[in-house]
N, C-alpha and C. Protein backbone atom coordinates (compact mmCIF):
# COMPACT_ATOMS: atom_id res chain seq x y z
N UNK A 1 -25.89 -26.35 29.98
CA UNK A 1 -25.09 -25.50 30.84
C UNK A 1 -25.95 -24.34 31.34
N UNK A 2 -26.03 -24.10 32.77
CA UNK A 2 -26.47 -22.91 33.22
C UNK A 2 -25.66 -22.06 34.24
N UNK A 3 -25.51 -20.71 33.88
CA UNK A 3 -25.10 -19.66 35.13
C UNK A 3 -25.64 -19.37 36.00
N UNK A 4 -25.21 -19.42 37.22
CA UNK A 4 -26.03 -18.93 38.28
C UNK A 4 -25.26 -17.60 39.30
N UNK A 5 -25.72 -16.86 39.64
CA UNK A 5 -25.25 -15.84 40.51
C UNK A 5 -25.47 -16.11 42.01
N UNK A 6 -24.87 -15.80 42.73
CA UNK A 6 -25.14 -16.40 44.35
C UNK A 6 -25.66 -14.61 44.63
N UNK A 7 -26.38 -14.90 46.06
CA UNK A 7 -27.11 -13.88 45.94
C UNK A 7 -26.04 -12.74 46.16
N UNK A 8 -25.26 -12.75 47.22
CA UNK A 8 -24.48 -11.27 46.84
C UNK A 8 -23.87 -10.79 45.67
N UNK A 9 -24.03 -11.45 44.84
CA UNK A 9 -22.90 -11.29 43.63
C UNK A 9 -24.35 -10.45 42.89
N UNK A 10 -25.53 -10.95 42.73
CA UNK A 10 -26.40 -10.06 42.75
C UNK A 10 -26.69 -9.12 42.86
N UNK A 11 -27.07 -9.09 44.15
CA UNK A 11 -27.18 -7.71 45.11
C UNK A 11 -25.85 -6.75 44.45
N UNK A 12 -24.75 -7.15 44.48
CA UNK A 12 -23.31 -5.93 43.73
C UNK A 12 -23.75 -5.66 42.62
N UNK A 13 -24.48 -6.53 41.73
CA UNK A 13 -24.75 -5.68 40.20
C UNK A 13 -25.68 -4.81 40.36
N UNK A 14 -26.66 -5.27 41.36
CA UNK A 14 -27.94 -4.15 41.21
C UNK A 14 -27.67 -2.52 41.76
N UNK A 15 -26.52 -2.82 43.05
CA UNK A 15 -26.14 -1.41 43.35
C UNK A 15 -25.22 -1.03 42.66
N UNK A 16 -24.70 -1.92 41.61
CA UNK A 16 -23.60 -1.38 40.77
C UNK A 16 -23.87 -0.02 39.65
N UNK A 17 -25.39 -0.32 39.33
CA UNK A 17 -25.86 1.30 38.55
C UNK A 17 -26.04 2.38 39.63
N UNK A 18 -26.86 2.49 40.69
CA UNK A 18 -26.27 3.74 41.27
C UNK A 18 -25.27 3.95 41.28
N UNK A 19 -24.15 3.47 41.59
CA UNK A 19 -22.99 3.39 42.00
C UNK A 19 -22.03 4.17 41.02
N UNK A 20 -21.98 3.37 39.79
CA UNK A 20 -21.73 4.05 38.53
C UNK A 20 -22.56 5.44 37.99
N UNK A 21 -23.84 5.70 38.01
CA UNK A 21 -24.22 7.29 38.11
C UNK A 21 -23.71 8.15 39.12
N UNK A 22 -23.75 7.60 40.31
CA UNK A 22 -23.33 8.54 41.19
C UNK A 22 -22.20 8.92 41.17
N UNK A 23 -21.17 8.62 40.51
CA UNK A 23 -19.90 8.54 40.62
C UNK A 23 -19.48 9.29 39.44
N UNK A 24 -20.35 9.24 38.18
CA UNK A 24 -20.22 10.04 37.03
C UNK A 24 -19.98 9.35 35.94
N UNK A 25 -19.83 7.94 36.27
CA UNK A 25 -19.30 7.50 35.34
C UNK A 25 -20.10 7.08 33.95
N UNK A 26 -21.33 7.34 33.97
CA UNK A 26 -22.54 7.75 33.06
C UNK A 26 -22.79 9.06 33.07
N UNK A 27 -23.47 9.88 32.36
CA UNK A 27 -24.46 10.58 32.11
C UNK A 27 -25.52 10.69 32.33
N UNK A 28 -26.08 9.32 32.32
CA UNK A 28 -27.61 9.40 32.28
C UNK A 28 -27.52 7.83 33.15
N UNK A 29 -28.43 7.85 34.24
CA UNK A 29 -28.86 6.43 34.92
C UNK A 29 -29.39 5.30 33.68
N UNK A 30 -29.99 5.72 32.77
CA UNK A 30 -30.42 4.73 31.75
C UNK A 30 -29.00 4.14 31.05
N UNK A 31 -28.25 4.62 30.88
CA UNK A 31 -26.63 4.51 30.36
C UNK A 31 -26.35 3.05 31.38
N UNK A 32 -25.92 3.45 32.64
CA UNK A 32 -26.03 2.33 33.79
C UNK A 32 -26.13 1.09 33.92
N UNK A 33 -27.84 1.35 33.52
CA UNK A 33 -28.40 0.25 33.58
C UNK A 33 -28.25 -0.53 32.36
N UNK A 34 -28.22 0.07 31.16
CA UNK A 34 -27.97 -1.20 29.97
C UNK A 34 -26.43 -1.08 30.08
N UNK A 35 -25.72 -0.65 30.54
CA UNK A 35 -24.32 -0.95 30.97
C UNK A 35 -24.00 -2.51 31.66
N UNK A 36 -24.75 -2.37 32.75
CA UNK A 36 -25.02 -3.42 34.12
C UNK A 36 -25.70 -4.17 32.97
N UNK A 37 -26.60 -4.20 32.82
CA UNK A 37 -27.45 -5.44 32.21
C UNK A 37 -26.59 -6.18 31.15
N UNK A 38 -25.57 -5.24 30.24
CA UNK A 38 -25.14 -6.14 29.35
C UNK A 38 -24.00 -6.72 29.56
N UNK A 39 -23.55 -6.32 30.78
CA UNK A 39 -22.50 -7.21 31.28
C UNK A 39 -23.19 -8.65 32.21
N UNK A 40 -24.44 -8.54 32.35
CA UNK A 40 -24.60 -9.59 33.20
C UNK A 40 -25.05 -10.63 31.96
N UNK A 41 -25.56 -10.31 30.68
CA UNK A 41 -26.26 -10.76 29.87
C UNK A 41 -24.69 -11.51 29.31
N UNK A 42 -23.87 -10.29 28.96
CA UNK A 42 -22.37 -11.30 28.33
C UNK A 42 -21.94 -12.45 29.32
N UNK A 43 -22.27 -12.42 30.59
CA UNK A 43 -21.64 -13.51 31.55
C UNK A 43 -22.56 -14.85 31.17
N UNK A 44 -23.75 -14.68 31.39
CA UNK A 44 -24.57 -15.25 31.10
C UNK A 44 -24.43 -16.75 29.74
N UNK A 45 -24.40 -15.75 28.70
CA UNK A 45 -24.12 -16.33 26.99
C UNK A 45 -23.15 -16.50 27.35
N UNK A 46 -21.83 -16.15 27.48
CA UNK A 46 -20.57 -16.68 27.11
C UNK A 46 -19.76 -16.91 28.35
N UNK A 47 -20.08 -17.14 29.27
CA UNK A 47 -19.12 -17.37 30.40
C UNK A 47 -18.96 -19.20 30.20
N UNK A 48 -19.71 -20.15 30.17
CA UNK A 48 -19.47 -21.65 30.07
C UNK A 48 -18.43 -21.72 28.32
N UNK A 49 -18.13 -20.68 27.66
CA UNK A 49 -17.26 -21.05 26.50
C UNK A 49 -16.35 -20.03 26.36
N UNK A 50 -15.69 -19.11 27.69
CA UNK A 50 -14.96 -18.33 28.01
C UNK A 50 -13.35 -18.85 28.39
N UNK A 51 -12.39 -18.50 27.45
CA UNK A 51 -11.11 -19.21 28.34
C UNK A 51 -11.21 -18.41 29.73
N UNK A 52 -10.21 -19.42 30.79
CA UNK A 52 -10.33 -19.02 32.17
C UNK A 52 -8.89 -19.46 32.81
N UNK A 53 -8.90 -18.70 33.96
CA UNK A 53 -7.95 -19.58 34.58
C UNK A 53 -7.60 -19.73 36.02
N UNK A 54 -7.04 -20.34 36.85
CA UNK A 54 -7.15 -20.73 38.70
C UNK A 54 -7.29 -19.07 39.16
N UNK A 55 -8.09 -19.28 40.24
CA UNK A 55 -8.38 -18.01 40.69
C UNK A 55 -7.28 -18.26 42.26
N UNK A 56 -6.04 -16.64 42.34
CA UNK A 56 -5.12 -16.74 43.15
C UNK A 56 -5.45 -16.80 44.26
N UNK A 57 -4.88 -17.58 45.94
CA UNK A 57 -5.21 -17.69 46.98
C UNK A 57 -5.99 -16.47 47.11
N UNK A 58 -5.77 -15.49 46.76
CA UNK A 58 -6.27 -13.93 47.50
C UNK A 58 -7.77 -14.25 47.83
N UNK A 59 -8.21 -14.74 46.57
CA UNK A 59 -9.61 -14.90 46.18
C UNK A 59 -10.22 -16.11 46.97
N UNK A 60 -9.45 -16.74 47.59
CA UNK A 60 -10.00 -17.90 48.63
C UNK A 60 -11.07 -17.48 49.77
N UNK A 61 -11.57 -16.39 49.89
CA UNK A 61 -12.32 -15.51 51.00
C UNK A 61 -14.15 -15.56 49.90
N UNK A 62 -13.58 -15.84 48.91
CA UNK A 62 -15.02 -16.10 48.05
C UNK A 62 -15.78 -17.54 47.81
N UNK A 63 -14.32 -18.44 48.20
CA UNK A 63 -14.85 -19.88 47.49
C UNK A 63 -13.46 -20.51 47.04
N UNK A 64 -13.40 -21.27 48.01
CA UNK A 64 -12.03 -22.20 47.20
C UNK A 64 -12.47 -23.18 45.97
N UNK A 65 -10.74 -23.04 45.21
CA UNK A 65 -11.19 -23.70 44.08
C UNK A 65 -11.67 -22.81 42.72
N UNK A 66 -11.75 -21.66 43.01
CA UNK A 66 -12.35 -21.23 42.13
C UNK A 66 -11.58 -20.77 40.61
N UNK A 67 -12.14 -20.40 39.79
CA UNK A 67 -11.36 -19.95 38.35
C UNK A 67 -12.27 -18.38 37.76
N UNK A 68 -11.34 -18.07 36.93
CA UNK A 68 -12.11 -16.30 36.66
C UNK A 68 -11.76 -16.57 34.96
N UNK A 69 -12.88 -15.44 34.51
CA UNK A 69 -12.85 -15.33 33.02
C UNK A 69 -12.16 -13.69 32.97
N UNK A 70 -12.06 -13.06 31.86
CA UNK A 70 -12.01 -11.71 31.86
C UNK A 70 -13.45 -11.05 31.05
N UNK A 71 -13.86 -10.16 30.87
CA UNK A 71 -14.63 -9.83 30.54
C UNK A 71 -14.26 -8.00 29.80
N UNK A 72 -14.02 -8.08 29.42
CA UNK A 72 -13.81 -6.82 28.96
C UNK A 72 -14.54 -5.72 27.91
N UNK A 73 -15.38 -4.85 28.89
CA UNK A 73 -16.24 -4.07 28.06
C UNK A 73 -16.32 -2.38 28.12
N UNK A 74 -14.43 -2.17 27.91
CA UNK A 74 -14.34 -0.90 27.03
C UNK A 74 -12.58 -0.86 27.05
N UNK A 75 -12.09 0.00 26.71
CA UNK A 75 -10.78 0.28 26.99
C UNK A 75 -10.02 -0.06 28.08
N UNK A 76 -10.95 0.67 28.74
CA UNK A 76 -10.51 0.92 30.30
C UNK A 76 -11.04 -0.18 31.50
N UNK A 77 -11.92 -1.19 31.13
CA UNK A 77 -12.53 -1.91 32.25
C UNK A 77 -13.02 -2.78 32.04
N UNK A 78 -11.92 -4.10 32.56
CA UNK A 78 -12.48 -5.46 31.97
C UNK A 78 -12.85 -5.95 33.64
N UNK A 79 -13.86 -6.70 33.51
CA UNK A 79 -14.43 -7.60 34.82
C UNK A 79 -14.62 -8.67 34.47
N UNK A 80 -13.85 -9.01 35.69
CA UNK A 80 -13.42 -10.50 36.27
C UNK A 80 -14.19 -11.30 37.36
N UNK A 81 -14.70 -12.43 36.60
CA UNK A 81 -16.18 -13.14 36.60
C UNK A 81 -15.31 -14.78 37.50
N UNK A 82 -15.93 -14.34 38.76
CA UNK A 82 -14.99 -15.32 39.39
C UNK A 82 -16.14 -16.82 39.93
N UNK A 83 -15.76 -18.03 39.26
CA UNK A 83 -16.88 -18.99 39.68
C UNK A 83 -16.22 -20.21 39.92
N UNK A 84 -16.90 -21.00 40.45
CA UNK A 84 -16.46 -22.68 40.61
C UNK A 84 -18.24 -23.31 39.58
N UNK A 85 -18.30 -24.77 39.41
CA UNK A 85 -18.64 -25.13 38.30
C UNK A 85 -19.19 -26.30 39.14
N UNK A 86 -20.14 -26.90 38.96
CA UNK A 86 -20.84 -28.27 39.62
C UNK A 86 -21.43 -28.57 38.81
N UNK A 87 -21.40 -30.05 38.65
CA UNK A 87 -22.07 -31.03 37.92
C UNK A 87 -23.65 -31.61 38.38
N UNK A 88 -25.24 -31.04 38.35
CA UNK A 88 -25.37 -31.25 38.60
C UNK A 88 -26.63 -32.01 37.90
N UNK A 89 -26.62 -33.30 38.05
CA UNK A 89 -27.33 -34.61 37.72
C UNK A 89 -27.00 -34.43 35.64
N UNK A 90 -27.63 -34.25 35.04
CA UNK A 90 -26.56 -33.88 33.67
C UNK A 90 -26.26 -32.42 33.44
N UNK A 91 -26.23 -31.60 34.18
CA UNK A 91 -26.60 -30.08 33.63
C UNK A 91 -25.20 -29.65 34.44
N UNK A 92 -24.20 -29.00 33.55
CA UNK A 92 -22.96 -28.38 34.27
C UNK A 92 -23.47 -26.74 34.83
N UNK A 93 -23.19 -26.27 35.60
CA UNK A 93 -23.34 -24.98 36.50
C UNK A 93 -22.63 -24.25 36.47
N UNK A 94 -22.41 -23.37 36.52
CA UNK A 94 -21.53 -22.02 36.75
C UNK A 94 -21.80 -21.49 37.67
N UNK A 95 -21.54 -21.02 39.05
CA UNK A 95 -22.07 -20.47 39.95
C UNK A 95 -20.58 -19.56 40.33
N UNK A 96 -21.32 -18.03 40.04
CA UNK A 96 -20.50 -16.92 40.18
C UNK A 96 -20.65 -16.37 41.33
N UNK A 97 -19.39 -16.48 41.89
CA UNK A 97 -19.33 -16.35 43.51
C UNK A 97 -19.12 -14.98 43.53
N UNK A 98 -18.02 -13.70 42.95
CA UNK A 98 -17.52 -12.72 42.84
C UNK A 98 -17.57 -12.53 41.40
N UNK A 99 -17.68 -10.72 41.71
CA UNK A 99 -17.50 -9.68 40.86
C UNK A 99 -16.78 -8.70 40.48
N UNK A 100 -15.53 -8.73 40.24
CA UNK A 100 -14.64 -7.05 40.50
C UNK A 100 -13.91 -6.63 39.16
N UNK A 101 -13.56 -5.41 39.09
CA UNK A 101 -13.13 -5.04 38.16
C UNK A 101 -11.27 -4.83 38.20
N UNK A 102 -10.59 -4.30 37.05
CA UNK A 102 -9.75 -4.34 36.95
C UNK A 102 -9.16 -3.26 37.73
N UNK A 103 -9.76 -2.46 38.33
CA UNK A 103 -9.69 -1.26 39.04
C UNK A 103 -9.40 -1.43 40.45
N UNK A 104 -9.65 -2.67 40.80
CA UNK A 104 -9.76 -2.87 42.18
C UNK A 104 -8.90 -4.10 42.15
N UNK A 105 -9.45 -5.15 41.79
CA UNK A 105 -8.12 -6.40 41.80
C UNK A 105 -7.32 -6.85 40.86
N UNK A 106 -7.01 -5.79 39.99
CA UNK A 106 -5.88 -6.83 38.89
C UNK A 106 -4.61 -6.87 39.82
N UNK A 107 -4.44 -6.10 41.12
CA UNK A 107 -3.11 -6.15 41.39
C UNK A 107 -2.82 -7.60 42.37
N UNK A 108 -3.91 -8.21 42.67
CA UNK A 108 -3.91 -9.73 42.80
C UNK A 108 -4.20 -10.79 41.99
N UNK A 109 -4.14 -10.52 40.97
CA UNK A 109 -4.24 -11.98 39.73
C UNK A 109 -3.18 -12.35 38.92
């Protein structure tokens, strides 16, 4: 089994540490970044043995078909790891189309 990120879904984590310093929601930019990193690292390890479930029409603007895990890494902010899955030659895929948090779309799931 391997995860894969499509490139914008990328590109959102990497501006996701400025984003999060600038905003305050760290202290320190180093905070951020092993913030960001260990959420991409938990998707990574445990997203192919993550319960999941159909991702709602809303989310059809990312990839039909798709399904989301939760991810939850604090009290306040779980992210929702949105992918479709291909078989390809023996190796199953994960390919994570979207990224958002509970802050922004739980009021569509």
């Amino acid at each position: 089994m391997k995860v894969a990120f499509l490139p914008k879904v990328q590109d959102y984590l990497d501006n996701l540490v400025p984003l999060l310093y600038k905003k305050r929601y760290f202290g320190f930019e180093e905070f951020a970044v092993r913030y960001v990193d260990d959420l991409i690292d938990d998707i990574i390890a445990n997203l192919p043995t993550r319960p999941y479930k159909p991702a709602t029409e809303y989310f059809d603007r990312y990839g039909k078909g798709m399904s989301y895990a939760t991810f939850s890494k604090n009290k306040r902010t779980s992210w929702y790891v949105f992918f479709v899955t291909q078989q390809i030659e023996n190796e199953k895929i994960y390919l994570v189309r979207y990224v958002a948090n509970n802050h922004t779309v739980a009021q569509y799931l």
